[in-house]
C-alpha atoms as a PDB file:
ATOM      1  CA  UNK A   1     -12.038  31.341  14.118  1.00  0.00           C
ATOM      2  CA  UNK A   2     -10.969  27.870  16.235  1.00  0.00           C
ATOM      3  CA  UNK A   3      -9.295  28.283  19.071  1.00  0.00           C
ATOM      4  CA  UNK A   4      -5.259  28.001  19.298  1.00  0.00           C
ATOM      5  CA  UNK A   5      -3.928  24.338  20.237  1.00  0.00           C
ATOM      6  CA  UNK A   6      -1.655  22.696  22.234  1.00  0.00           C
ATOM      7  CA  UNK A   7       1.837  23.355  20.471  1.00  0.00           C
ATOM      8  CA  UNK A   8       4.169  20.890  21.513  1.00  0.00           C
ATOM      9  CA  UNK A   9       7.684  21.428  23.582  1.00  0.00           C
ATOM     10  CA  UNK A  10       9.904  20.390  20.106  1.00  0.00           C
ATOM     11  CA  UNK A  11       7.965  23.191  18.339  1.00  0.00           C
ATOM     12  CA  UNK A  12       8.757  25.661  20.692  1.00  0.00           C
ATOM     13  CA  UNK A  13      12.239  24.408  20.931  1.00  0.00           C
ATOM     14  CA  UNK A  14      12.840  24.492  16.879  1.00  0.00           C
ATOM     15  CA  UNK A  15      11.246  28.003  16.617  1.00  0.00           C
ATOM     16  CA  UNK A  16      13.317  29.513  19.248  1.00  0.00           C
ATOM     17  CA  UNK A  17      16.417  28.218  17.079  1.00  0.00           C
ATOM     18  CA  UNK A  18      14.911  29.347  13.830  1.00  0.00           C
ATOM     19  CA  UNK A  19      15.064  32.955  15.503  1.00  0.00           C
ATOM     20  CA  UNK A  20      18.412  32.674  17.673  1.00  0.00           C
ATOM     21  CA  UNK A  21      20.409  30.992  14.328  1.00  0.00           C
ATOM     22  CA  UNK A  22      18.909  33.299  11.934  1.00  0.00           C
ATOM     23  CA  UNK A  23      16.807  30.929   9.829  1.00  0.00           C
ATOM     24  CA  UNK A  24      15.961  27.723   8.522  1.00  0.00           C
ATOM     25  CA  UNK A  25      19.437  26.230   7.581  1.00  0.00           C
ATOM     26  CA  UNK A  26      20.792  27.548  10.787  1.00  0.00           C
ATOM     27  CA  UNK A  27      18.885  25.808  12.698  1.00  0.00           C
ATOM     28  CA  UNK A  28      18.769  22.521  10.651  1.00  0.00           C
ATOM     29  CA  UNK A  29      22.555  22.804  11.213  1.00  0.00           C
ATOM     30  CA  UNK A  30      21.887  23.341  15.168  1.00  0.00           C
ATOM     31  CA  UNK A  31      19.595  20.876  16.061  1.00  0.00           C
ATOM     32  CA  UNK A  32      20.946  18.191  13.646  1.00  0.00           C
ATOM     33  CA  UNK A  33      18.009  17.888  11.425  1.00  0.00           C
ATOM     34  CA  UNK A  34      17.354  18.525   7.837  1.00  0.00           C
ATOM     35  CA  UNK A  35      16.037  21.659   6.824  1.00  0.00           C
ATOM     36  CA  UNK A  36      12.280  20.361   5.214  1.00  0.00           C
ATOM     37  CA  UNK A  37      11.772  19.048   9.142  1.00  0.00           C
ATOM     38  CA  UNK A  38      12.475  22.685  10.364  1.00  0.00           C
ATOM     39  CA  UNK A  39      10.040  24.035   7.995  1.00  0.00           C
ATOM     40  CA  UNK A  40       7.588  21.014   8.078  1.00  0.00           C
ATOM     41  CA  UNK A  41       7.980  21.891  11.889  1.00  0.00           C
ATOM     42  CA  UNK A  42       7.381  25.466  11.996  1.00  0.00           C
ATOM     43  CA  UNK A  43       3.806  25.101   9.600  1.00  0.00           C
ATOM     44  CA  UNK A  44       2.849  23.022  12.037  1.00  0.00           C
ATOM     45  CA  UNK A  45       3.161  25.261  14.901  1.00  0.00           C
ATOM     46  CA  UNK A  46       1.635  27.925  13.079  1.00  0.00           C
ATOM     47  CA  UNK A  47      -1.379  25.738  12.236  1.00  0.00           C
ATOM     48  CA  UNK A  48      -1.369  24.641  15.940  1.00  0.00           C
ATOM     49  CA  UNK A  49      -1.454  28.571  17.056  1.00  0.00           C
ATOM     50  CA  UNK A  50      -3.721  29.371  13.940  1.00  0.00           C
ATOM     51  CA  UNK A  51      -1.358  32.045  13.311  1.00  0.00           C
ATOM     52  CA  UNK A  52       1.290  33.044  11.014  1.00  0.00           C
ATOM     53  CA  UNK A  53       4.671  33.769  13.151  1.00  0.00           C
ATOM     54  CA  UNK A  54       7.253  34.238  10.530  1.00  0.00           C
ATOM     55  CA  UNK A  55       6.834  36.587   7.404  1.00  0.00           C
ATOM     56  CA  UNK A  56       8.515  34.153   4.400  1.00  0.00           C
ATOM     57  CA  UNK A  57       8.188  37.014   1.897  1.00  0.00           C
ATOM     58  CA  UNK A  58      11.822  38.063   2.132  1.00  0.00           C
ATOM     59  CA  UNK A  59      15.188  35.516   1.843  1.00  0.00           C
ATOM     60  CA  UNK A  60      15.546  35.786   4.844  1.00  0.00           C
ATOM     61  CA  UNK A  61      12.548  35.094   7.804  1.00  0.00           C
ATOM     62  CA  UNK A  62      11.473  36.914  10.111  1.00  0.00           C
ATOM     63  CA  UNK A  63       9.123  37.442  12.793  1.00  0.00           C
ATOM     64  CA  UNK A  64       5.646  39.063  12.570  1.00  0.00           C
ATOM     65  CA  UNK A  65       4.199  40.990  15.483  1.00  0.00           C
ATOM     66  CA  UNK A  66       2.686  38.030  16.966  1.00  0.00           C
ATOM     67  CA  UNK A  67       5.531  36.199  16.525  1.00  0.00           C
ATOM     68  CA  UNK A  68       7.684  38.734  18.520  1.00  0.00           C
ATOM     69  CA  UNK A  69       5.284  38.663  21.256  1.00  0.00           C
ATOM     70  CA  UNK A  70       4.878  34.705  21.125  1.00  0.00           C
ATOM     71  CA  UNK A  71       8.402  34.267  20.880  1.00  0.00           C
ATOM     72  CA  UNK A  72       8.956  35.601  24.976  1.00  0.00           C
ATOM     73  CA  UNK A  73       6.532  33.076  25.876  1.00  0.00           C
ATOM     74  CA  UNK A  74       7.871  30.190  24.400  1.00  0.00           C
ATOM     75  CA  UNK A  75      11.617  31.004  25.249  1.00  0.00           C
ATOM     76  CA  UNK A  76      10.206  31.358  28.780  1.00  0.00           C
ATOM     77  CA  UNK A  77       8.053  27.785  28.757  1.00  0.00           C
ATOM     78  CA  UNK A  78      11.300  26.579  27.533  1.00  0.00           C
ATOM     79  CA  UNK A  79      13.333  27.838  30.175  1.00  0.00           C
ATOM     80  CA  UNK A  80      10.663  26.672  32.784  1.00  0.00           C
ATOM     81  CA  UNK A  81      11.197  23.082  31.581  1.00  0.00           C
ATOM     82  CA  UNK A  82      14.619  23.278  31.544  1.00  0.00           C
ATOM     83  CA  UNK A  83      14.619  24.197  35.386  1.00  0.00           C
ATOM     84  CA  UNK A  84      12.366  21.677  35.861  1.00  0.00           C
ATOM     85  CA  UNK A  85      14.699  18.839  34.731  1.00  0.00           C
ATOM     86  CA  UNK A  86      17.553  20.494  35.757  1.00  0.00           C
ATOM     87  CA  UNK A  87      15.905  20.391  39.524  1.00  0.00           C
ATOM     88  CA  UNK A  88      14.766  16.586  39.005  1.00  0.00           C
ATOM     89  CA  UNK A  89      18.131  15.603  38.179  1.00  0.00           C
ATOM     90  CA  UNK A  90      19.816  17.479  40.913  1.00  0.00           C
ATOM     91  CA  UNK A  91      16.961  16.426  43.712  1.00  0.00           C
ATOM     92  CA  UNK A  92      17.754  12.585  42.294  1.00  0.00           C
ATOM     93  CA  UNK A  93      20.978  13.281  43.159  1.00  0.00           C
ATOM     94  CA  UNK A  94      20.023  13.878  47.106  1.00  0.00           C
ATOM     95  CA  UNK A  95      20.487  17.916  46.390  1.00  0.00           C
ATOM     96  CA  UNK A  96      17.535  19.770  48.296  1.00  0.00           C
ATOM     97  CA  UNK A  97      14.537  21.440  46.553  1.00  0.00           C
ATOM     98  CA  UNK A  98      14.796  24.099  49.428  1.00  0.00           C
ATOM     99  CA  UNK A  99      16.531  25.104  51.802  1.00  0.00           C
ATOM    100  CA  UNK A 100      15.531  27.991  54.858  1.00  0.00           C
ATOM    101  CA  UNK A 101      17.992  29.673  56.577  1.00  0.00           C
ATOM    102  CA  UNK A 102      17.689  32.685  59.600  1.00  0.00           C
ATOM    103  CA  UNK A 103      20.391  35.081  60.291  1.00  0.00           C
ATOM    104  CA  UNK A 104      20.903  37.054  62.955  1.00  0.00           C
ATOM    105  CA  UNK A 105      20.867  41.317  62.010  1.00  0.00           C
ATOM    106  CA  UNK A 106      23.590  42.327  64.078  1.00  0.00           C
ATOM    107  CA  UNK A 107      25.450  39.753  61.178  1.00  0.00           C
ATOM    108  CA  UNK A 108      27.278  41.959  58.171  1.00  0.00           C
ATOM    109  CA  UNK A 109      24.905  41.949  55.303  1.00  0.00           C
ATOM    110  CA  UNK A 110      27.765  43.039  53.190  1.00  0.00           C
ATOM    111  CA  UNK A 111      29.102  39.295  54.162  1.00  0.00           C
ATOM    112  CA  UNK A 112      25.995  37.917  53.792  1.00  0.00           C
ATOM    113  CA  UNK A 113      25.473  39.204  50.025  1.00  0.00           C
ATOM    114  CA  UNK A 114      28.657  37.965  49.024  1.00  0.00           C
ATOM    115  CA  UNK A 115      28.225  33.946  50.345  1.00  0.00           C
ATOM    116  CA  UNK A 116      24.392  34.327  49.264  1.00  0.00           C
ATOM    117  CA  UNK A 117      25.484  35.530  45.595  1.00  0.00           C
ATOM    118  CA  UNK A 118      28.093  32.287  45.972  1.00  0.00           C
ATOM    119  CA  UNK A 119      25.114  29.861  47.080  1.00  0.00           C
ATOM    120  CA  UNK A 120      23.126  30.992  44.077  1.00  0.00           C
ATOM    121  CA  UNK A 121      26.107  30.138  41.718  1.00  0.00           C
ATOM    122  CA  UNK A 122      26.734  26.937  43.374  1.00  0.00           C
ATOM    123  CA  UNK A 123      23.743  25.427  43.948  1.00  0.00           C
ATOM    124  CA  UNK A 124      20.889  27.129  41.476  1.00  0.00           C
ATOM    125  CA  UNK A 125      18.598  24.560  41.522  1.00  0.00           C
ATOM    126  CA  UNK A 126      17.866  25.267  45.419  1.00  0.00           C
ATOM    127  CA  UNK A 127      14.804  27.936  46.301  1.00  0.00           C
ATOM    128  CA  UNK A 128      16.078  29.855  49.161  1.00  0.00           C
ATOM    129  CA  UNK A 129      14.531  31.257  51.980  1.00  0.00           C
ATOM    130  CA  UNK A 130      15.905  33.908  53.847  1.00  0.00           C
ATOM    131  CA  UNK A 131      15.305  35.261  57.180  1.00  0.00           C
ATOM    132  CA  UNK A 132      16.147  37.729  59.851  1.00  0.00           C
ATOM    133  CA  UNK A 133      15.914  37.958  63.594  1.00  0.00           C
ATOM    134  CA  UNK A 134      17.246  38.712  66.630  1.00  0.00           C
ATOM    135  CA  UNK A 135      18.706  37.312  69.596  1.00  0.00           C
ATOM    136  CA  UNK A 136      16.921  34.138  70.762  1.00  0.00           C
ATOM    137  CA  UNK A 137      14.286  34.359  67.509  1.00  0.00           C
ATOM    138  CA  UNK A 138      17.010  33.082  65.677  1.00  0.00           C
ATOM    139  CA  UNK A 139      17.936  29.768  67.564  1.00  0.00           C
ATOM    140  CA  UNK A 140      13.662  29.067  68.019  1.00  0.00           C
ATOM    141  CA  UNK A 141      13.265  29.233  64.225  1.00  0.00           C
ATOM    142  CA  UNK A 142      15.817  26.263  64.045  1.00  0.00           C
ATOM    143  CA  UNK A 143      14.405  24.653  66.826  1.00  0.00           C
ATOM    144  CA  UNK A 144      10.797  24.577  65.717  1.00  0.00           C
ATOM    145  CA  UNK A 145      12.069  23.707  62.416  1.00  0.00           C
ATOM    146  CA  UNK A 146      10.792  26.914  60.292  1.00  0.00           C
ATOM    147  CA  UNK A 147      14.324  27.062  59.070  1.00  0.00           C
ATOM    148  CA  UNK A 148      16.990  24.552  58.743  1.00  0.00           C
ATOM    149  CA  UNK A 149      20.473  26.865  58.896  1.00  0.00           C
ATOM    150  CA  UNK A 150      20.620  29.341  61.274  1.00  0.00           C
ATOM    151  CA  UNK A 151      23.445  32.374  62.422  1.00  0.00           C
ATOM    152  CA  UNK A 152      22.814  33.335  65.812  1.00  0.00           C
ATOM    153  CA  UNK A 153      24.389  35.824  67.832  1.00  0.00           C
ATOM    154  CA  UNK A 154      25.311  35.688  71.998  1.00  0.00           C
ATOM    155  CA  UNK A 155      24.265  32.542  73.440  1.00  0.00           C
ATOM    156  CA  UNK A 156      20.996  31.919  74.978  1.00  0.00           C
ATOM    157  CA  UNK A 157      18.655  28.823  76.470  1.00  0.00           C
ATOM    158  CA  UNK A 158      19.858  26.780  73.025  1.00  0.00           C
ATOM    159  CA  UNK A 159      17.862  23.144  73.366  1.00  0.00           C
ATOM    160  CA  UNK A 160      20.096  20.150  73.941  1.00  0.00           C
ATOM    161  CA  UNK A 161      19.273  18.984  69.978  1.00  0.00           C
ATOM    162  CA  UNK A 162      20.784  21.944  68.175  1.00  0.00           C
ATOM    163  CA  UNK A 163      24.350  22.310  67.065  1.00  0.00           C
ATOM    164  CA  UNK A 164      26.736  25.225  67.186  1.00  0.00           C
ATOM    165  CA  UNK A 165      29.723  25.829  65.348  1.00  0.00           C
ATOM    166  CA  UNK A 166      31.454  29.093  65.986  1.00  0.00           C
ATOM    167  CA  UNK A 167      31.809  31.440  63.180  1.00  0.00           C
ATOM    168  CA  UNK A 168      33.906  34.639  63.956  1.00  0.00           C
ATOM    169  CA  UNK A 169      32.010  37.885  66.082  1.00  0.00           C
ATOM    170  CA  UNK A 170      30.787  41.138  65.371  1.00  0.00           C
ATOM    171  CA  UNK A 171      32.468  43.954  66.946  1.00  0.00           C
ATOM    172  CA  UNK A 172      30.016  46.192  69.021  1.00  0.00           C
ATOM    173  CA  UNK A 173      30.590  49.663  70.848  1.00  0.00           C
ATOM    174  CA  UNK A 174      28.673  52.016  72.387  1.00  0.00           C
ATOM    175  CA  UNK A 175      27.496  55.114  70.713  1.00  0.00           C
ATOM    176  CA  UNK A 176      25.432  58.302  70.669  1.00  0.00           C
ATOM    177  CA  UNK A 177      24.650  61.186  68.521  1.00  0.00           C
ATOM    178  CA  UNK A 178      26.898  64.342  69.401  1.00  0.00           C
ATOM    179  CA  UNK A 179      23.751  66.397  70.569  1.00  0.00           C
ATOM    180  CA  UNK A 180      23.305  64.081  72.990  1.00  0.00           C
ATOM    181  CA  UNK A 181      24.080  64.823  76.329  1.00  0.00           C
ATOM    182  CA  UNK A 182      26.339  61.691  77.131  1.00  0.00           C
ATOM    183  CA  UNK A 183      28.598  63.065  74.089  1.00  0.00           C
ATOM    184  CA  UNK A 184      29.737  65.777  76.356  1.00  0.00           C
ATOM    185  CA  UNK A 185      30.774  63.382  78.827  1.00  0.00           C
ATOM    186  CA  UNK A 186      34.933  63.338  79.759  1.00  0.00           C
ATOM    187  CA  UNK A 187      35.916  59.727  79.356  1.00  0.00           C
ATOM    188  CA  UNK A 188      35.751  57.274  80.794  1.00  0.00           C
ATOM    189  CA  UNK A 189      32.364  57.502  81.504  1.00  0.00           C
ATOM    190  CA  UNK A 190      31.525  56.024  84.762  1.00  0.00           C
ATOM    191  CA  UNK A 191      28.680  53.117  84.435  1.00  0.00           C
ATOM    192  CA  UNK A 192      26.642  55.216  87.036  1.00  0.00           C
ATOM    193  CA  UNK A 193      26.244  58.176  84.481  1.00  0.00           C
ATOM    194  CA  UNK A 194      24.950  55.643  81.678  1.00  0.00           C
ATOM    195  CA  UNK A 195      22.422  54.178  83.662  1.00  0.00           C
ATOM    196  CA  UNK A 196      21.185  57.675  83.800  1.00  0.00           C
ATOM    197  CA  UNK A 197      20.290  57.858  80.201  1.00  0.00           C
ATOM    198  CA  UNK A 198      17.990  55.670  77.665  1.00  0.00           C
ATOM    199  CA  UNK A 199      19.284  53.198  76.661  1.00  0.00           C
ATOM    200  CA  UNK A 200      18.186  51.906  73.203  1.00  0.00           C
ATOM    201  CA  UNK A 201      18.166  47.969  72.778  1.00  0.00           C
ATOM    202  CA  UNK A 202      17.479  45.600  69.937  1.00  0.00           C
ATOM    203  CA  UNK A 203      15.120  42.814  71.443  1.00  0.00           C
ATOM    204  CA  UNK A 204      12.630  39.872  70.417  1.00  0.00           C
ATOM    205  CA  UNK A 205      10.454  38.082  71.689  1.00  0.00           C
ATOM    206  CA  UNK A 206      11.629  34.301  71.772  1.00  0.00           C
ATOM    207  CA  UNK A 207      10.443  32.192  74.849  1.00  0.00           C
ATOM    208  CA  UNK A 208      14.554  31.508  74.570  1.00  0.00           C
ATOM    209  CA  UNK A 209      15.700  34.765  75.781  1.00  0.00           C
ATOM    210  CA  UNK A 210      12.498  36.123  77.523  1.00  0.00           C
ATOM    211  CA  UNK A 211      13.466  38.133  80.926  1.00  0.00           C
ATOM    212  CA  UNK A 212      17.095  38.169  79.774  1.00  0.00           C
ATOM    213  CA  UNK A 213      19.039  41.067  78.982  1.00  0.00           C
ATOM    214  CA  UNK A 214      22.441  41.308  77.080  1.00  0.00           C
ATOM    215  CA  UNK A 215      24.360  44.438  77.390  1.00  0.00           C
ATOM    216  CA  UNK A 216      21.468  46.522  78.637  1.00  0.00           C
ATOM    217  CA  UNK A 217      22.910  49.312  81.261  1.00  0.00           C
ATOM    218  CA  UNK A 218      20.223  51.766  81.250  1.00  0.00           C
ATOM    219  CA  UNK A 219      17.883  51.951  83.897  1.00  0.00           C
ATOM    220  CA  UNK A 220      15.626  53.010  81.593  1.00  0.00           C
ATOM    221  CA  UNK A 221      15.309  51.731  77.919  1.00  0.00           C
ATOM    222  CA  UNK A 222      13.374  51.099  74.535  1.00  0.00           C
ATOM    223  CA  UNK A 223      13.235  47.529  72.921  1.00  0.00           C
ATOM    224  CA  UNK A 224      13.222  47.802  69.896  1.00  0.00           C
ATOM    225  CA  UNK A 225      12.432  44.756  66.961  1.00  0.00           C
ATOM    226  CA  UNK A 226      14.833  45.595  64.323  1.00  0.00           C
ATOM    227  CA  UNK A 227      18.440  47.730  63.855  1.00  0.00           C
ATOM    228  CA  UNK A 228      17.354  49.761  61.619  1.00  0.00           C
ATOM    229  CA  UNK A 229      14.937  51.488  64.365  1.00  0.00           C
ATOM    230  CA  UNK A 230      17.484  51.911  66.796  1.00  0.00           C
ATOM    231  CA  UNK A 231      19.902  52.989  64.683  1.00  0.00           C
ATOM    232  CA  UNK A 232      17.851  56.270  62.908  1.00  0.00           C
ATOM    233  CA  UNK A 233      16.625  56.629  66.756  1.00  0.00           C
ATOM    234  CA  UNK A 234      20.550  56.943  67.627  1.00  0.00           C
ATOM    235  CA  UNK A 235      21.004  59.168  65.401  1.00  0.00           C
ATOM    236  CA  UNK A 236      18.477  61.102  66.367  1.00  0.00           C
ATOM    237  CA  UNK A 237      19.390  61.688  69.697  1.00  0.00           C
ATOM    238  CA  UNK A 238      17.012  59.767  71.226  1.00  0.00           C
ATOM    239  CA  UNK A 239      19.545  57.318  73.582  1.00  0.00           C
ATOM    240  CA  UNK A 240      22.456  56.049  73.300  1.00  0.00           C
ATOM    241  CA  UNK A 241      23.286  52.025  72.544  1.00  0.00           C
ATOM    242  CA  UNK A 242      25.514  49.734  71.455  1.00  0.00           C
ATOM    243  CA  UNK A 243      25.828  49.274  67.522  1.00  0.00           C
ATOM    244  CA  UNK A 244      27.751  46.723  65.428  1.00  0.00           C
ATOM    245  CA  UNK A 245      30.849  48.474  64.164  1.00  0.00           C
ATOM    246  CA  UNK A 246      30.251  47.841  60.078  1.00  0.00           C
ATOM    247  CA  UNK A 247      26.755  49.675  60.355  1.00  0.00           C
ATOM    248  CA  UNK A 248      27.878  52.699  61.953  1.00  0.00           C
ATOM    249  CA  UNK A 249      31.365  52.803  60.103  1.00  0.00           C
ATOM    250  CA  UNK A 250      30.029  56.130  57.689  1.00  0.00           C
ATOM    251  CA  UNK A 251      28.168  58.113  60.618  1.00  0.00           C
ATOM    252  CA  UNK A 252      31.245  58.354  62.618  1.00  0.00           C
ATOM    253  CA  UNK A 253      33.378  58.805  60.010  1.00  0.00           C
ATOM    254  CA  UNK A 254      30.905  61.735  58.772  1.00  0.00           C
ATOM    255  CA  UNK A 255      30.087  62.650  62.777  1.00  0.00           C
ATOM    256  CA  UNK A 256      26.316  61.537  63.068  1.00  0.00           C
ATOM    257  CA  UNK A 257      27.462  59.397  65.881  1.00  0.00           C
ATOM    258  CA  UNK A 258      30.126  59.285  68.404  1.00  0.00           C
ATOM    259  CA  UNK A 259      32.233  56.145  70.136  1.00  0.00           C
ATOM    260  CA  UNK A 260      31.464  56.266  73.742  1.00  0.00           C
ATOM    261  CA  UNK A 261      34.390  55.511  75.938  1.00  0.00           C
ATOM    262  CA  UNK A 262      33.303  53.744  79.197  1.00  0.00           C
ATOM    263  CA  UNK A 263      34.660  52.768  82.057  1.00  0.00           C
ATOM    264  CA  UNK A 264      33.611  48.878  80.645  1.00  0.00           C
ATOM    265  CA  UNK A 265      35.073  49.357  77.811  1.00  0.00           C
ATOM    266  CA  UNK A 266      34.368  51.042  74.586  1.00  0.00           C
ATOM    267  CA  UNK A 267      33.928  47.776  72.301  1.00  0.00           C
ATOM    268  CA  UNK A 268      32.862  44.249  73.017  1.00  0.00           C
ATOM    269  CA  UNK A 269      32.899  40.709  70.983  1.00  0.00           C
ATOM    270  CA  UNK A 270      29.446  39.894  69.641  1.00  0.00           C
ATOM    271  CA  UNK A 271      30.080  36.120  68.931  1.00  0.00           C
ATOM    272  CA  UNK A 272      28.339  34.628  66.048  1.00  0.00           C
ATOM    273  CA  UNK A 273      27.257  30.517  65.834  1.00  0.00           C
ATOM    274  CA  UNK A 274      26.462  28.678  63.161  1.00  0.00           C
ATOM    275  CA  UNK A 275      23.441  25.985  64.658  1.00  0.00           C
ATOM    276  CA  UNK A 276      21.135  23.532  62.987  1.00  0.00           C
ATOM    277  CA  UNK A 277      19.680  20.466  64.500  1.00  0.00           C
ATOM    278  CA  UNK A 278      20.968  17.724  65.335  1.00  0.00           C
ATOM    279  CA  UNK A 279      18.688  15.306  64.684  1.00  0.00           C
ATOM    280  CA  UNK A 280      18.291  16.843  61.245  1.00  0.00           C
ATOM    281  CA  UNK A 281      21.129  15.868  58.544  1.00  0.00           C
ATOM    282  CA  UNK A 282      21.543  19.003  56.320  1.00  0.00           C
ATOM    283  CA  UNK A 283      21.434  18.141  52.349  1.00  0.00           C
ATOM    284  CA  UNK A 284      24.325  19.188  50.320  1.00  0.00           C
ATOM    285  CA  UNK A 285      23.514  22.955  49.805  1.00  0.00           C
ATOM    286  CA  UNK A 286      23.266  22.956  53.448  1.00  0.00           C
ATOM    287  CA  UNK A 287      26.470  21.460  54.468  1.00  0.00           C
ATOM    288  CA  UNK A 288      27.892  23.928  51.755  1.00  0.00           C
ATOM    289  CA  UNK A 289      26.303  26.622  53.182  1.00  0.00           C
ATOM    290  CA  UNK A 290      26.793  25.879  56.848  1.00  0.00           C
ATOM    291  CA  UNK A 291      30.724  25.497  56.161  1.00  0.00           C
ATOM    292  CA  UNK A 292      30.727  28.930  54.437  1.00  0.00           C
ATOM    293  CA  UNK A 293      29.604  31.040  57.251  1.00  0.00           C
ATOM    294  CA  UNK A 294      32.132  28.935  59.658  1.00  0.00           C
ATOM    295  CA  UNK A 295      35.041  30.109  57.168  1.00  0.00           C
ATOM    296  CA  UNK A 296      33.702  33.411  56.297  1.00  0.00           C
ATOM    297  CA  UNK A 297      36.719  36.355  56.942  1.00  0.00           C
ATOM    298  CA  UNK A 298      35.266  38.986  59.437  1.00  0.00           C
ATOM    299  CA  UNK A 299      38.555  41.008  58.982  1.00  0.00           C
ATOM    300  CA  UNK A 300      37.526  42.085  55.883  1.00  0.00           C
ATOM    301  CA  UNK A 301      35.995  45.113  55.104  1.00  0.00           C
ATOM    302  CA  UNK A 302      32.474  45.603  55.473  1.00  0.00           C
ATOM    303  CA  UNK A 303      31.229  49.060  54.024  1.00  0.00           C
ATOM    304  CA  UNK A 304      31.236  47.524  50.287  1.00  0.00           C
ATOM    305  CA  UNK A 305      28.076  48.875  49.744  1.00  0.00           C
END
């Protein structure tokens, strides 16, 4: 038996409409063509493949076994070249093949979903590349170029060459688990008595923010590399710390944590930047992006999911 050969992209294209319009005439009708040329078209795929991918033995066609299974493949080489044009048009055009961005975690993800699911829409040509980090990890990544949009949180050693646009805050506030011992505490609580306790801190490593500390109380504390850990930690009953409002919305509503009420306050701003180089001109997607986060409403609710 010879081996299968190379069926063309036409083939593929006319077979896929023989299937999708329900036959011959259909498809004649679809594509514009007369209906010998669909049929003259189809043998010759099927002497290409060396296989038979229509049974002709009823009025109507329809699709053997291997033409069911080789039907997924062409409808997906089809699709593949259609993204493939569709990106060369749009990257003639100036429009970016790809485009990395770095957010900050303490940002809302529910916030994040929703202008991520818009990007898609908007621009779905562009690969994206999406990553997280804290603190001064997120203003580095821009710096060093790894990513070319970036939403960082408080404001660190930020080289002269990137850009900041503010873009709302994050409200934080202190919390603990009500086993804890600072939960039993009559408020305010004096800063004295929280220095007494472990603190638990979200930190990175970034030459940016090495030997600083933001909001860190404790004498004694954990760093920690991602919110996540501090948070089931909190929880827990391990320390006490300072937690973006929208993450810890459900456990105080459903008592796994408590608001702590200090003498310094029992919330504070978290502000949020927009930065990118500026020796770097964004594309398109990127301006599109980068003007979403700056309008992006933080008053809205963010325990969507």
């Amino acid at each position: 038996m010879r081996d299968p050969g190379l069926p063309t992209l036409d083939q593929l294209r006319v077979f896929i409409a023989v299937i999708d319009h329900g036959g011959f005439a259909h498809a004649a009708r679809a594509l514009h063509r007369t209906q010998s040329v669909i049929s003259y078209t189809i043998a010759n795929l099927e002497e290409q493949l060396n296989i038979a991918l229509l049974d002709r033995s009823t009025r109507k066609p329809s699709l053997t076994e291997a033409g069911k299974a080789l039907l997924a493949d062409a409808r997906a080489v089809a699709s593949k070249v259609d993204s493939m044009r569709s990106r060369a048009r749009a990257l003639g055009q100036g429009l970016e093949a790809e485009l990395s961005i770095v957010v900050d975690v303490m940002f809302p993800t529910c916030l994040l979903v929703r202008t991520l699911e818009q990007f898609q829409r908007e621009f779905p040509t562009v690969a994206l590349r999406l990553h997280t980090e804290a603190l001064g990890a997120v203003a580095q990544m821009v710096a060093d170029r790894r990513c070319q949009l970036g939403v960082a949180g408080m404001a660190a050693n930020v080289p002269a060459n990137i850009e900041r646009h503010a873009a709302g805050f994050v409200k934080m506030m202190p919390v603990c688990s009500p086993l804890h011992a600072l939960a039993q505490e009559a408020a305010p609580i004096p800063t004295a008595v929280l220095r007494e306790h472990l603190q638990l801190v979200v930190t990175d490593r970034s030459p940016l923010t090495e030997g600083r500390d933001f909001g860190v109380t404790g004498l004694r504390d954990w760093r920690l590399g991602d919110l996540g850990s501090k948070h089931a930690l909190l929880v827990g009953g391990l320390g006490w710390g300072n937690m973006p409002e929208h993450t810890i919305r459900r456990d105080m509503a459903e008592g796994r944590l408590l608001r702590l009420r200090t003498q310094e306050g029992h919330e504070l701003e978290y502000p949020l930047f927009v930065i990118h180089r500026g020796d770097d001109e964004l594309g398109p997607a990127g301006k599109w992006l980068r003007q979403q986060f700056i309008q992006l409403d933080h008053t809205l609710p963010h325990d969507a999911f």
